[in-house]
Structure formats: C-alpha cells, structure tokens
C-alpha atoms as a PDB file:
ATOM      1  CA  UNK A   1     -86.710 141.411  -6.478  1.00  0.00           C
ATOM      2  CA  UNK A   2     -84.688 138.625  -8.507  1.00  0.00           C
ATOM      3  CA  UNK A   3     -81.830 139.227  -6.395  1.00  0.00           C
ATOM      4  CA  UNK A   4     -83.859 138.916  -3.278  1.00  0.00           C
ATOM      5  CA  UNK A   5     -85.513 135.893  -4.455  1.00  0.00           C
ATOM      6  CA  UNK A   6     -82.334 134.126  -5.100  1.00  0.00           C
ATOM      7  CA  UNK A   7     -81.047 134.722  -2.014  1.00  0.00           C
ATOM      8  CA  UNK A   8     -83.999 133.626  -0.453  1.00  0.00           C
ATOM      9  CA  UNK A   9     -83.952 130.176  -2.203  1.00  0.00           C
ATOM     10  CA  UNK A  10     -79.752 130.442  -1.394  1.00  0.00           C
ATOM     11  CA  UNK A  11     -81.112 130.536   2.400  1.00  0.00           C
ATOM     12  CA  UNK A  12     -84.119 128.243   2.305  1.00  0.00           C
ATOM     13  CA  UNK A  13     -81.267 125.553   0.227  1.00  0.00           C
ATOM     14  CA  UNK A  14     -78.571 125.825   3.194  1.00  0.00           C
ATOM     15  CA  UNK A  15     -81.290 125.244   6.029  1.00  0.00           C
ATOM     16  CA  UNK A  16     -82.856 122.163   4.413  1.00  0.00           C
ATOM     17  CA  UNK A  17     -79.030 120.983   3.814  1.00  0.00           C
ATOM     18  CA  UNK A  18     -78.343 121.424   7.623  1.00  0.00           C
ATOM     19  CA  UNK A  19     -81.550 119.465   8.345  1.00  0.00           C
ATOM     20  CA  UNK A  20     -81.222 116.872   5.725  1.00  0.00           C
ATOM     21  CA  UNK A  21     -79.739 114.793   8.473  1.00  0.00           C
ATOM     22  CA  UNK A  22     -82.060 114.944  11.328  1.00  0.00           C
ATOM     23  CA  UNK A  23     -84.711 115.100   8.881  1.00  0.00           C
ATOM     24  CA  UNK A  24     -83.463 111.683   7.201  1.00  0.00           C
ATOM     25  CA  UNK A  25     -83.321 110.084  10.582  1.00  0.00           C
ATOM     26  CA  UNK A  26     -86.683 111.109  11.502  1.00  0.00           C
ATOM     27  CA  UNK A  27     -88.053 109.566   8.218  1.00  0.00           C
ATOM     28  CA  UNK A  28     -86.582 106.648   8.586  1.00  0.00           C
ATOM     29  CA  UNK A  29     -87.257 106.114  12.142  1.00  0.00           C
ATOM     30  CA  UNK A  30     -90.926 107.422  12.361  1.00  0.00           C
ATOM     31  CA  UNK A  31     -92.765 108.516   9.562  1.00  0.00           C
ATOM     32  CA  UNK A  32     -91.401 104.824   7.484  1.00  0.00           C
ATOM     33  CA  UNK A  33     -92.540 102.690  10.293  1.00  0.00           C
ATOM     34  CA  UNK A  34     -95.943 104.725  10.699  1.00  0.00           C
ATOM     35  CA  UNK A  35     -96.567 104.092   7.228  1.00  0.00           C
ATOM     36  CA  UNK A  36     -95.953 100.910   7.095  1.00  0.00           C
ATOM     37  CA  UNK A  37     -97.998  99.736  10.095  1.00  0.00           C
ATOM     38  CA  UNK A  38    -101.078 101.897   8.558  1.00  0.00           C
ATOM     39  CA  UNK A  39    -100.649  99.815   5.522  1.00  0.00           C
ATOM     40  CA  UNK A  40    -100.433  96.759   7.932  1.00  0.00           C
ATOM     41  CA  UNK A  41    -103.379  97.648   9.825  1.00  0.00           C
ATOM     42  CA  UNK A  42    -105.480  97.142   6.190  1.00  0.00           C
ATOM     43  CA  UNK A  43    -103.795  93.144   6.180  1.00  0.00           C
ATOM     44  CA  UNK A  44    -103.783  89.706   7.484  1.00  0.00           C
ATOM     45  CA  UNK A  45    -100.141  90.246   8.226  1.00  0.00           C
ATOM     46  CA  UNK A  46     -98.806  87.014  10.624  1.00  0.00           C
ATOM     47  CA  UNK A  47     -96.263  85.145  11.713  1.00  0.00           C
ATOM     48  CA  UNK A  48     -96.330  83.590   8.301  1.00  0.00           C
ATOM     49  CA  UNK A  49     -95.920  86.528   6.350  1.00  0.00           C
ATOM     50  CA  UNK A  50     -92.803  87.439   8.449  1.00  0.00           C
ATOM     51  CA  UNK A  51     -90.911  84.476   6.173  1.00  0.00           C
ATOM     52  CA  UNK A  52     -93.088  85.225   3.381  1.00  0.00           C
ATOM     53  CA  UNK A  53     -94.402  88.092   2.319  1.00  0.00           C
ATOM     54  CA  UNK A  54     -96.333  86.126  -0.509  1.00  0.00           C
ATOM     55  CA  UNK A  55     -99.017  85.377   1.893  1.00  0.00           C
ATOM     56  CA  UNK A  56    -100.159  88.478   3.193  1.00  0.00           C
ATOM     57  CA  UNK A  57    -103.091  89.218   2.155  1.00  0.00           C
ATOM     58  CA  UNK A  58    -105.117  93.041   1.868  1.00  0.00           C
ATOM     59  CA  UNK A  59    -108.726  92.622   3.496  1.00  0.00           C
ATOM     60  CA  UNK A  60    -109.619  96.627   3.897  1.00  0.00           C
ATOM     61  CA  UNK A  61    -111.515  97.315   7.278  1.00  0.00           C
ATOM     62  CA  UNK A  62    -111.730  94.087   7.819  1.00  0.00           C
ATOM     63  CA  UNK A  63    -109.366  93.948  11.120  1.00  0.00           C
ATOM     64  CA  UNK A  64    -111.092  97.222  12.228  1.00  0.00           C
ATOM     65  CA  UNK A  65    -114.892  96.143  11.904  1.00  0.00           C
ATOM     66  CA  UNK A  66    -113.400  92.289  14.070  1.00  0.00           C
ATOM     67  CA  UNK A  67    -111.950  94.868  16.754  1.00  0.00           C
ATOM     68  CA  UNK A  68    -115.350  96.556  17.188  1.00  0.00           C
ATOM     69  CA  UNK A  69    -116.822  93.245  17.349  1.00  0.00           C
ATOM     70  CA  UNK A  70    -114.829  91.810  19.951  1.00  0.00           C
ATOM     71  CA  UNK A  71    -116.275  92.330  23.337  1.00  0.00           C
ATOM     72  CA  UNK A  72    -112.541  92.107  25.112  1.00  0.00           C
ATOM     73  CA  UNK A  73    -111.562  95.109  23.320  1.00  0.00           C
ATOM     74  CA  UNK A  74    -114.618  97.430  24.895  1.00  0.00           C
ATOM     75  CA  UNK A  75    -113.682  95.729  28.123  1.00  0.00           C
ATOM     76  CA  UNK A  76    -109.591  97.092  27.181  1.00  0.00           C
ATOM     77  CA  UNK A  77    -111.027 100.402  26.318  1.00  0.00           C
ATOM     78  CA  UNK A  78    -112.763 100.631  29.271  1.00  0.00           C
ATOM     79  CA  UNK A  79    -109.939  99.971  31.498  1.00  0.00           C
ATOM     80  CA  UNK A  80    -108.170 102.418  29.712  1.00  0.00           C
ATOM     81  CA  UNK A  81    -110.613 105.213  30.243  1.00  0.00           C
ATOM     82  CA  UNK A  82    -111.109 104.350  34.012  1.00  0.00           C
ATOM     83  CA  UNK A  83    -107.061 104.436  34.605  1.00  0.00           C
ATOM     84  CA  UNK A  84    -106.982 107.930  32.590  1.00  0.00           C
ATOM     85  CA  UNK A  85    -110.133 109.302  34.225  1.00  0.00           C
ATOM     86  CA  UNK A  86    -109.329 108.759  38.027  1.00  0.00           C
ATOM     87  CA  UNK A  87    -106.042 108.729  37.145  1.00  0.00           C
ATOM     88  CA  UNK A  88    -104.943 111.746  35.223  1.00  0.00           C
ATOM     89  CA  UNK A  89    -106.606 114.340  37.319  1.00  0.00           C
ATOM     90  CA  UNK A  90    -105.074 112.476  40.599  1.00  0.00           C
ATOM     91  CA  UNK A  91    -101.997 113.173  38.897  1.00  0.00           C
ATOM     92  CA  UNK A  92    -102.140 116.607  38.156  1.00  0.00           C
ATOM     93  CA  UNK A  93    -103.925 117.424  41.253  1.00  0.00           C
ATOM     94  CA  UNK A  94    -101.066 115.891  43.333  1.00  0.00           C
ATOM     95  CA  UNK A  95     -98.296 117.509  41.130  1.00  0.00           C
ATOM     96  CA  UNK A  96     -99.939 120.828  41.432  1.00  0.00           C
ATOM     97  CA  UNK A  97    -100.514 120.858  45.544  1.00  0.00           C
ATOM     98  CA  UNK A  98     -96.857 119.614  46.186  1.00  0.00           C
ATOM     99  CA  UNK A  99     -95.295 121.973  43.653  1.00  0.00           C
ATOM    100  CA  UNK A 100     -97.560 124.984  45.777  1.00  0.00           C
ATOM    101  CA  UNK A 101     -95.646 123.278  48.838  1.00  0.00           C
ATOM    102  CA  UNK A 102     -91.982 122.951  47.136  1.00  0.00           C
ATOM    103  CA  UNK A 103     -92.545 126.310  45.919  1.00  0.00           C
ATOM    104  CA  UNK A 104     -94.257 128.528  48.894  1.00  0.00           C
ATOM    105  CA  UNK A 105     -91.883 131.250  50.498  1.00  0.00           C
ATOM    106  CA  UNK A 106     -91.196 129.693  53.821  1.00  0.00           C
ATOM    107  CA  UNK A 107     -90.449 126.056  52.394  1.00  0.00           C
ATOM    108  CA  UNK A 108     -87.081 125.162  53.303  1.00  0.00           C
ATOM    109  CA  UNK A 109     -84.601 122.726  51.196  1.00  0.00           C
ATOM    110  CA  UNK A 110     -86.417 123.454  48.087  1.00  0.00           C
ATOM    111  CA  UNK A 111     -83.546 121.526  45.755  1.00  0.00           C
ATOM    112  CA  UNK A 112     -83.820 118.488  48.184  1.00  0.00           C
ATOM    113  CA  UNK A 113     -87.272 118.510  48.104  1.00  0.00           C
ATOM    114  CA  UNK A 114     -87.530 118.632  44.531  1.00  0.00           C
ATOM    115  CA  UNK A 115     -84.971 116.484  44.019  1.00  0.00           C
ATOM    116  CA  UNK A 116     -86.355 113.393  46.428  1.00  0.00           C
ATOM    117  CA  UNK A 117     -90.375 114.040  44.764  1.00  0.00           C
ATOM    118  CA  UNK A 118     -88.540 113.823  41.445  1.00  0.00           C
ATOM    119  CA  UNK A 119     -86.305 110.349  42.082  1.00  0.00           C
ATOM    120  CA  UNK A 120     -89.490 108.510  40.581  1.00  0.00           C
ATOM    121  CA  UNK A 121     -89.409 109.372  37.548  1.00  0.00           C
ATOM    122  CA  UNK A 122     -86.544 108.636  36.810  1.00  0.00           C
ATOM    123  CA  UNK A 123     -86.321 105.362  38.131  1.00  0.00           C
ATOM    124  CA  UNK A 124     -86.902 102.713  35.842  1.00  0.00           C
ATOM    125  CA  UNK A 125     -90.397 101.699  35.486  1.00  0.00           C
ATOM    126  CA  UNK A 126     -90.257  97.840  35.138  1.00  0.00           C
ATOM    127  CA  UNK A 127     -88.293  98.116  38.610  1.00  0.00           C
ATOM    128  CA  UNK A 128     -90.705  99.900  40.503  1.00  0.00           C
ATOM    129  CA  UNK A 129     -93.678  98.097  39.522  1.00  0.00           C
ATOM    130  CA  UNK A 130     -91.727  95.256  40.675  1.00  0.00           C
ATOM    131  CA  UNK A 131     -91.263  96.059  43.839  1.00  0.00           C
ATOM    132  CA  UNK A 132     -94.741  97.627  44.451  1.00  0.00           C
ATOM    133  CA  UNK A 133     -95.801  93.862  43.422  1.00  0.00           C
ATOM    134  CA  UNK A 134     -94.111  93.392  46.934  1.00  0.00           C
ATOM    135  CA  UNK A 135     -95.620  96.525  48.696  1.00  0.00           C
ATOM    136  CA  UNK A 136     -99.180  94.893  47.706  1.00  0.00           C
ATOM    137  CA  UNK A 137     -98.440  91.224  48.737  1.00  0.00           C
ATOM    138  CA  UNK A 138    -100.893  89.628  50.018  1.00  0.00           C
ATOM    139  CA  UNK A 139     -99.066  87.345  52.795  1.00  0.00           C
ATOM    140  CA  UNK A 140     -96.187  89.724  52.960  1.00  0.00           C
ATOM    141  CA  UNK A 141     -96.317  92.891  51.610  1.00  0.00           C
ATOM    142  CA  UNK A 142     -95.589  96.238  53.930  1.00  0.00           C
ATOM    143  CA  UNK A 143     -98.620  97.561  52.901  1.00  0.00           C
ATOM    144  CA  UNK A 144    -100.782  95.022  54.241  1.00  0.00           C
ATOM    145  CA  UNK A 145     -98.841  94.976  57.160  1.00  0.00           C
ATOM    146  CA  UNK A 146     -99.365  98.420  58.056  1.00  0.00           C
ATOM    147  CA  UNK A 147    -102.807  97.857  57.672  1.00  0.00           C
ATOM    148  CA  UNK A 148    -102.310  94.648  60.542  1.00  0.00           C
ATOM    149  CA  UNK A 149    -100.938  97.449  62.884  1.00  0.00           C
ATOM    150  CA  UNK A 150    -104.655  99.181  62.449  1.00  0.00           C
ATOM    151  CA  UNK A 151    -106.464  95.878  63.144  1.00  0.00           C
ATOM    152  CA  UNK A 152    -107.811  95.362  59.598  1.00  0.00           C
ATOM    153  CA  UNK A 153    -107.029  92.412  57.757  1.00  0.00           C
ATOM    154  CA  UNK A 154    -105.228  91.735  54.507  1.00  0.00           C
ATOM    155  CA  UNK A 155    -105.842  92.613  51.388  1.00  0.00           C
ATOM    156  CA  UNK A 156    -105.487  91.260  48.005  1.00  0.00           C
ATOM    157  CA  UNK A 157    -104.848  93.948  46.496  1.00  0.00           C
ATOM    158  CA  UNK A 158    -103.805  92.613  42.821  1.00  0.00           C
ATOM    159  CA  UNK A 159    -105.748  89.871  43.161  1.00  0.00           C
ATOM    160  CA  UNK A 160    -109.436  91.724  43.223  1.00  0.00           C
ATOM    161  CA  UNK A 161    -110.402  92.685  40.248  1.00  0.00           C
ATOM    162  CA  UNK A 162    -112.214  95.606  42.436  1.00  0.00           C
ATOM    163  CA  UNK A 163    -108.758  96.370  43.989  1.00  0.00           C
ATOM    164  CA  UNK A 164    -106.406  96.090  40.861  1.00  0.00           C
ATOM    165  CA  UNK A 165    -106.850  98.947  39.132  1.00  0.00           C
ATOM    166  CA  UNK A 166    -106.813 101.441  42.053  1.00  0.00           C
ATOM    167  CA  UNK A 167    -103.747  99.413  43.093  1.00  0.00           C
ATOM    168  CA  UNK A 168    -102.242 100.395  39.487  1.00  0.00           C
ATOM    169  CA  UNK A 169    -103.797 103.875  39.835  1.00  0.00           C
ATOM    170  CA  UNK A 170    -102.081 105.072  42.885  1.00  0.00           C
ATOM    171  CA  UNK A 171     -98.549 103.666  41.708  1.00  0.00           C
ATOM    172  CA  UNK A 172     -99.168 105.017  38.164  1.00  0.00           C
ATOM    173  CA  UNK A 173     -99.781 108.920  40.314  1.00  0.00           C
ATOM    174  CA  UNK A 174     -97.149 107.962  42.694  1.00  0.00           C
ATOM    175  CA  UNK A 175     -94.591 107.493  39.780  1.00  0.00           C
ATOM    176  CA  UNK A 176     -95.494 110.864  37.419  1.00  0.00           C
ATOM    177  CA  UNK A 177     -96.838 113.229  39.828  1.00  0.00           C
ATOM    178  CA  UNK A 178     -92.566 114.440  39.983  1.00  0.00           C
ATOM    179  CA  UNK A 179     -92.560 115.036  36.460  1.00  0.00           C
ATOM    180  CA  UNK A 180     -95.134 117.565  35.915  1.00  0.00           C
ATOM    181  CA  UNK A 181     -94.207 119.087  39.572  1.00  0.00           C
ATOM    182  CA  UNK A 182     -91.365 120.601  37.714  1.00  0.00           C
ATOM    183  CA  UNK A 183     -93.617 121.872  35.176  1.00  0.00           C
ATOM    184  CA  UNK A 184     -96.321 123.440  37.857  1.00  0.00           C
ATOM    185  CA  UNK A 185     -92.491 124.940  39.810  1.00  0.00           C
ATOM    186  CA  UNK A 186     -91.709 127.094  36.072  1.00  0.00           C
ATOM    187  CA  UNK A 187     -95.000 128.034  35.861  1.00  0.00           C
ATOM    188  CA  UNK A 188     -95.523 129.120  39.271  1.00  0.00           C
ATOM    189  CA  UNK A 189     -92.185 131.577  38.656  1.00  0.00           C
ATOM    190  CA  UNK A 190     -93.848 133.499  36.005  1.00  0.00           C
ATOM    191  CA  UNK A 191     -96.144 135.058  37.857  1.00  0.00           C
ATOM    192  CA  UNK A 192     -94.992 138.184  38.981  1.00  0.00           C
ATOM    193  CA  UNK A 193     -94.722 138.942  42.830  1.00  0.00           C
ATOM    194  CA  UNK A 194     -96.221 142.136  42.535  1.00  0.00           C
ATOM    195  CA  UNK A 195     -99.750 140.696  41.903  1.00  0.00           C
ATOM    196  CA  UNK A 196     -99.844 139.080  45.185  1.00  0.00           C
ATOM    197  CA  UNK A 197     -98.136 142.207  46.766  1.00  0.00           C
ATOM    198  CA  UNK A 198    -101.251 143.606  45.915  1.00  0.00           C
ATOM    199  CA  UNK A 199    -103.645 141.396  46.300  1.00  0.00           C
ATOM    200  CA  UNK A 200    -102.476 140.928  50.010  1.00  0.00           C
ATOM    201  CA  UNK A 201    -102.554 144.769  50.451  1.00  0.00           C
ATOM    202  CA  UNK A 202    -106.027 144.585  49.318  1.00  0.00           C
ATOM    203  CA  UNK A 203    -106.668 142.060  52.290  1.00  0.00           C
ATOM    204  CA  UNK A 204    -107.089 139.072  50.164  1.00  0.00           C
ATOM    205  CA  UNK A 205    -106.696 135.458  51.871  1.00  0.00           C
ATOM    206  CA  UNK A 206    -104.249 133.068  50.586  1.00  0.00           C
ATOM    207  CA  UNK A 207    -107.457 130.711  49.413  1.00  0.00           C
ATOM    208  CA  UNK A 208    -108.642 134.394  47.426  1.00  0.00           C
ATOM    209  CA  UNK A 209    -105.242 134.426  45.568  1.00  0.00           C
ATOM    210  CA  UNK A 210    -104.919 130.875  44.589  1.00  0.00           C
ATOM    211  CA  UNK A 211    -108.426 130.819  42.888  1.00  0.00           C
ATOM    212  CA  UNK A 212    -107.684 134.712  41.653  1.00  0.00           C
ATOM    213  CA  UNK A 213    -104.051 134.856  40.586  1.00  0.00           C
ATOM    214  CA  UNK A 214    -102.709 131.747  40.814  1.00  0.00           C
ATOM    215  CA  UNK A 215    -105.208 129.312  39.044  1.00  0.00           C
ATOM    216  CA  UNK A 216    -105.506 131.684  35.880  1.00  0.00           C
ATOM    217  CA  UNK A 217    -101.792 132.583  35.218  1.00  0.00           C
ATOM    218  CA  UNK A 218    -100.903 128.724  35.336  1.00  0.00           C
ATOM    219  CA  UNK A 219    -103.912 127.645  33.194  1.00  0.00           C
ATOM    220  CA  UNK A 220    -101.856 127.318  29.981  1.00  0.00           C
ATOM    221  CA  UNK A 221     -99.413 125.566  32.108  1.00  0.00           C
ATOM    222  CA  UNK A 222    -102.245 123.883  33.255  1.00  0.00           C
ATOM    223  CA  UNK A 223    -103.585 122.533  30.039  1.00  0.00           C
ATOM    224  CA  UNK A 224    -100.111 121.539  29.236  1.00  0.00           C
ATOM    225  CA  UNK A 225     -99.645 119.460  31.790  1.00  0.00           C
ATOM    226  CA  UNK A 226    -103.178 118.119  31.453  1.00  0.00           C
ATOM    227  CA  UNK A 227    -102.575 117.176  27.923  1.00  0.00           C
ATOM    228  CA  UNK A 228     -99.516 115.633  28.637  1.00  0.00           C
ATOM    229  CA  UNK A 229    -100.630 113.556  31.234  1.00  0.00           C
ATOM    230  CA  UNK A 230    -103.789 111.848  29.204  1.00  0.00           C
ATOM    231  CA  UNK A 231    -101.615 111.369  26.470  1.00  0.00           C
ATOM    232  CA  UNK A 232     -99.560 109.142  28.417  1.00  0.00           C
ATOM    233  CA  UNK A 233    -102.166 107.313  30.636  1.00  0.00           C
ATOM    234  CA  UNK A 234    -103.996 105.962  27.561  1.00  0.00           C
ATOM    235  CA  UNK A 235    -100.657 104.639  26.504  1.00  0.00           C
ATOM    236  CA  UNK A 236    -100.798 102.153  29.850  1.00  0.00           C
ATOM    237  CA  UNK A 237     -98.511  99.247  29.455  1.00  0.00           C
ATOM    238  CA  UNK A 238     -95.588  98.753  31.779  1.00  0.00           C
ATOM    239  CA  UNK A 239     -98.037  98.863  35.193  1.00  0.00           C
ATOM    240  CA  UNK A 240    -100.457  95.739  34.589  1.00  0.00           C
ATOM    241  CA  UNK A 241     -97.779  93.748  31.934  1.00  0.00           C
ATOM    242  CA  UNK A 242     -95.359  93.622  34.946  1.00  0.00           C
ATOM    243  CA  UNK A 243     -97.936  93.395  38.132  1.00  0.00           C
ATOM    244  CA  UNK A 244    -101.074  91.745  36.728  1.00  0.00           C
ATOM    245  CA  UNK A 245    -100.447  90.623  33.481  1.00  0.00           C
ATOM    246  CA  UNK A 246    -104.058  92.034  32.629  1.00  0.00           C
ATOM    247  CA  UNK A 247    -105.452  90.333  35.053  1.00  0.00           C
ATOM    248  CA  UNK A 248    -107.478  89.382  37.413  1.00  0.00           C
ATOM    249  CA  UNK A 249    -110.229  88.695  34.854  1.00  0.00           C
ATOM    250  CA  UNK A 250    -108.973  90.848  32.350  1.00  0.00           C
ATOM    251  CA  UNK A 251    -109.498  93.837  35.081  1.00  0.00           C
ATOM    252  CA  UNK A 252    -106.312  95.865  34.147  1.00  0.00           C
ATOM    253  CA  UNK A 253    -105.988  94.553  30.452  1.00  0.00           C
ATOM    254  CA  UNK A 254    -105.215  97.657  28.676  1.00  0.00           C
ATOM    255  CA  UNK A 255    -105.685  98.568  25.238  1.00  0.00           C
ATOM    256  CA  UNK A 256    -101.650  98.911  24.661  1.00  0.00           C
ATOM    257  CA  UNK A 257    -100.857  96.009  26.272  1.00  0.00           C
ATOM    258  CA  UNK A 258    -104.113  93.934  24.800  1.00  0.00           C
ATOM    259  CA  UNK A 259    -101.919  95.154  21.408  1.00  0.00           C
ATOM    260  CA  UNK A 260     -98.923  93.748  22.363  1.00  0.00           C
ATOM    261  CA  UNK A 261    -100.565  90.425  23.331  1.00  0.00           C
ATOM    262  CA  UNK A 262    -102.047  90.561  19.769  1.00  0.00           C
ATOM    263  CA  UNK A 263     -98.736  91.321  18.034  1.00  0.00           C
ATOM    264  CA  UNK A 264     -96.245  89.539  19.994  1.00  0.00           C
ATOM    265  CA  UNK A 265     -97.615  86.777  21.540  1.00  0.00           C
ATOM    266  CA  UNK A 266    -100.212  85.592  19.213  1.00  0.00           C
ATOM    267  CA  UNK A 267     -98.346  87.230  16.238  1.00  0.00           C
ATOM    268  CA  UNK A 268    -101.601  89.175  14.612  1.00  0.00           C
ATOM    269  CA  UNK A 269     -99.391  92.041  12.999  1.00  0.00           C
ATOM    270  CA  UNK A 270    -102.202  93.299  10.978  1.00  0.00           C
ATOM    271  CA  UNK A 271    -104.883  93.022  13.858  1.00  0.00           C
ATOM    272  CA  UNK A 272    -102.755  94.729  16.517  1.00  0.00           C
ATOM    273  CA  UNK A 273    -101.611  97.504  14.409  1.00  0.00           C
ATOM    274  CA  UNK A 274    -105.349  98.369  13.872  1.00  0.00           C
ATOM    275  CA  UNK A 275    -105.650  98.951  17.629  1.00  0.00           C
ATOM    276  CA  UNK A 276    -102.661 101.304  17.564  1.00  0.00           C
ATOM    277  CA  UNK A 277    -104.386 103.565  15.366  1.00  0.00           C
ATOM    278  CA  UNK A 278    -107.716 103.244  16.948  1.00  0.00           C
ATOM    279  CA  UNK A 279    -106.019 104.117  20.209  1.00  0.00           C
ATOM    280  CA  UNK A 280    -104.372 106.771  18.360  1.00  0.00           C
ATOM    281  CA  UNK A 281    -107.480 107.957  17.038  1.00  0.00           C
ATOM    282  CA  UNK A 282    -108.901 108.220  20.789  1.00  0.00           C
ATOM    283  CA  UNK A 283    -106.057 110.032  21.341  1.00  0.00           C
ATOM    284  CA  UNK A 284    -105.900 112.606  18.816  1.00  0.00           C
ATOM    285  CA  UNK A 285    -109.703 113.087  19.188  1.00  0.00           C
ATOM    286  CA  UNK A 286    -109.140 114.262  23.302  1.00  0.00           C
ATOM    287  CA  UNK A 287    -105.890 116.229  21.989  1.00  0.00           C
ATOM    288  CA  UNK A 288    -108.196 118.630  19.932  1.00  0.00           C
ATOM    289  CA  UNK A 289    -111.303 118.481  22.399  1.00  0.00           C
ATOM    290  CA  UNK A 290    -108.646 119.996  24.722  1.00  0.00           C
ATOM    291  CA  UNK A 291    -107.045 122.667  22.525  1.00  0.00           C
ATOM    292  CA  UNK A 292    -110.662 123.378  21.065  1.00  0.00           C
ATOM    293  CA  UNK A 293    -111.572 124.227  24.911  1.00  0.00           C
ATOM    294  CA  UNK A 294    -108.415 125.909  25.661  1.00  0.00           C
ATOM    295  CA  UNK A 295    -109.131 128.404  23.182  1.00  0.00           C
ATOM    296  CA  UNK A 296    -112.621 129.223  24.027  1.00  0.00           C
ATOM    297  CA  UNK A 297    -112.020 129.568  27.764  1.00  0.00           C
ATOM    298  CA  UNK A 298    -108.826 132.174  26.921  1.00  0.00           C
ATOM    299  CA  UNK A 299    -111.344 133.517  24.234  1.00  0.00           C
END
C-alpha cells in the first residue's frame, strides 16, 4: 500500500507540474482579475483612485442597494430580458430548421451550404453591425427600399424605440444562428439511421419522426445549445454600442453596455463592477434553472 501510495503522489506531482503553466496563466488572467473586481464591487473605486489608491474607500452593499434603486438599471434589465427572450429561442429555432435543411438526404452542396450560413460568425461583429446601420437607414438603406418596391413607406427602424430592438433582434439571430447550426449538424449524425429505417417501415410521416426520433435524441444537444445561446444574449454589447448607442430613449441600453458606460465613460469602477456580478448572478441563476430541468425531464 506504501508503495502504491507513493507512486500515486509520484503521478498526482508530475500532472500538477505539467499544468503548473496553464494553470498559472489561468490564475493570473481570470481568477486574479475576478477577485479583484468582487473586492471592487464592495468600493467607491474612481477615476481618482486609479492615481491613488489612498482614496478608495470600502462602503459594503452600498453600490448594490444604489443599483436596485436606480430606475435605468430595471429599464437595462429589461432590455436585456426582452433581447434574450424573443431572441434566444429565434436563434435556436432558426439554427435548428436550417441545420434539418443542410443536413436532409437529398440536400445538395452540403459543405457550401454550411460554409456560406456559417460566414457570419465569423465575421467581425463591430463590422456587421456597421453595415446593418446602413441596411436600416432611414433615407437610404436597402431595406427600406425594398419595402418602397411593395408600396409601403420608410421606416425608422433605429430610430423607434418600438422598432430598435427587433431591429437588433433579427441581426443579433441573423449573426449566431451559423454557430449553433454546426452544433444541431453533430447532433443530428448521432442518431442512428436505423431508427428512421424503422420508423418509415412502420408508416410513420416525416412530421411523426421529427417529434418521435428526432426531437428526443438531440435534446441534450438541445439544451446545450440553449444554454449557450442565453448565456451569450444577456451578455449584449457590441449590437446597440455600435448601432444605437442605447438609444432611442434608452430602448436598447443593455445591462453590459449600461456597465461599460458606468466604468469607462463616467469612470464608476466600483459601481459598474457591481452590475457585472449582478448580471452574473442572473446568469448563473438561469444556468442551474436549466440543468435543474434538464435532469428532471431525462429523469
């Protein structure tokens, strides 16, 4: 037993050398800046304290009680959930029906396919949200000038603070639906042929498998991909910083981006890093509602 144990703790020493590296960078890059913006979040920290450190100040819960207080941060948090509500399941739904199309047995050009539904994802975000800021144009955009060809006036679509976020929405789905896709296209080749060999022998209808075979193989693909998905629509940024700027009337303000207003333009370190980990709180909170559902419905 000695012996075994020593070689054991011989083993376990040579692993944790190996990692020592990657482990060292992921301290210093992650867990030491968590840290210290948790310890932030319970200060005054400013602009001022960035020269001097002297006068930052600890005041507890203090930034956390002013953020439930402030009635532009419900208005943020309600954005937020309205972008990942109609969003997210847009997003999903849309990745899911085209990777059924990319991936049926008579679809043709499969790589190209996937290829051109993929190109957005990897294109850089600021740039695309650029040039949708053209598509939407009120005077000139091509949007609003197919919508000339079909007799109906233009449309401001940024500019309405009924339009903006379901402006934001559709490029947000429009950009990340390619992503996932892939996901849905590995899932979708796990399921063994013979189960629709005979389910179709049986006489069932495509619309029979899909809701019979198809829907419960991918569902821990499924939840996956859902999980995946909300985690990054509550972390909405890029889309109104570069189209709206929040606006109009704080209609796409966003609780990431009312953070970075907070931290970098009016310099409230301490405040804004509060809202991080309220947002991550949200966050975390959905993360295990999800799981805690996954494993009932498999239970």
């Amino acid at each position: 037993m000695n012996l075994r144990r020593r070689y054991e703790r011989k083993q376990t020493a040579a692993a944790l050398l190996f990692l020592a590296p990657a482990l060292s960078v992921l301290a210093a890059f992650f867990v030491v800046p968590v840290a210290a913006a948790f310890l932030m979040s319970f200060t005054d920290f400013d602009i001022y304290g960035l020269g001097d450190l002297s006068t930052v100040r600890f005041i507890g819960f203090r930034n956390y009680l002013r953020i439930l207080e402030t009635p532009l941060f419900w208005k943020a948090l309600s954005n937020t959930f309205y972008f990942v509500v109609i969003g997210a399941p847009l997003s999903v739904g849309v990745s899911l029906v085209v990777a059924l199309m990319v991936n049926a047995r008579m679809a043709r050009f499969k790589g190209l396919f996937r290829t051109i539904y993929f190109l957005p994802v990897v294109t850089s975000l600021v740039a695309v949200a650029i040039v949708w800021r053209y598509l939407y144009h009120p005077a000139h955009g091509l949007l609003n000038h197919a919508l000339g060809w079909l007799g109906i006036g233009p449309v401001d679509w940024l500019g309405d603070p009924n339009l903006a976020m379901p402006a934001i929405i559709f490029l947000a789905v429009w950009k990340n639906f390619g992503y996932n896709m892939l996901i849905f296209i590995a899932g979708l080749s796990n399921i063994p042929d013979d189960l629709y060999e005979a389910a179709r022998m049986d006489g069932a209808s495509g619309w029979r498998q899909f809701v019979d075979i198809t829907l419960p193989m991918l569902t821990p693909t499924t939840v996956f991909v859902v999980m995946l998905t909300l985690i990054g629509y509550f972390q909405l940024f890029a889309e109104p910083y570069v189209m709206t700027q929040g606006g109009p009337l704080n209609a796409t303000l966003s609780v990431v981006l009312m953070m970075y207003e907070q931290g970098f333009r009016w310099w409230n370190m301490g405040y804004a890093a509060a809202i991080a980990f309220i947002l991550f709180a949200i966050i975390l909170f959905f993360t295990l509602l999800q799981m805690f559902i996954q494993r009932r419905v498999e239970a």
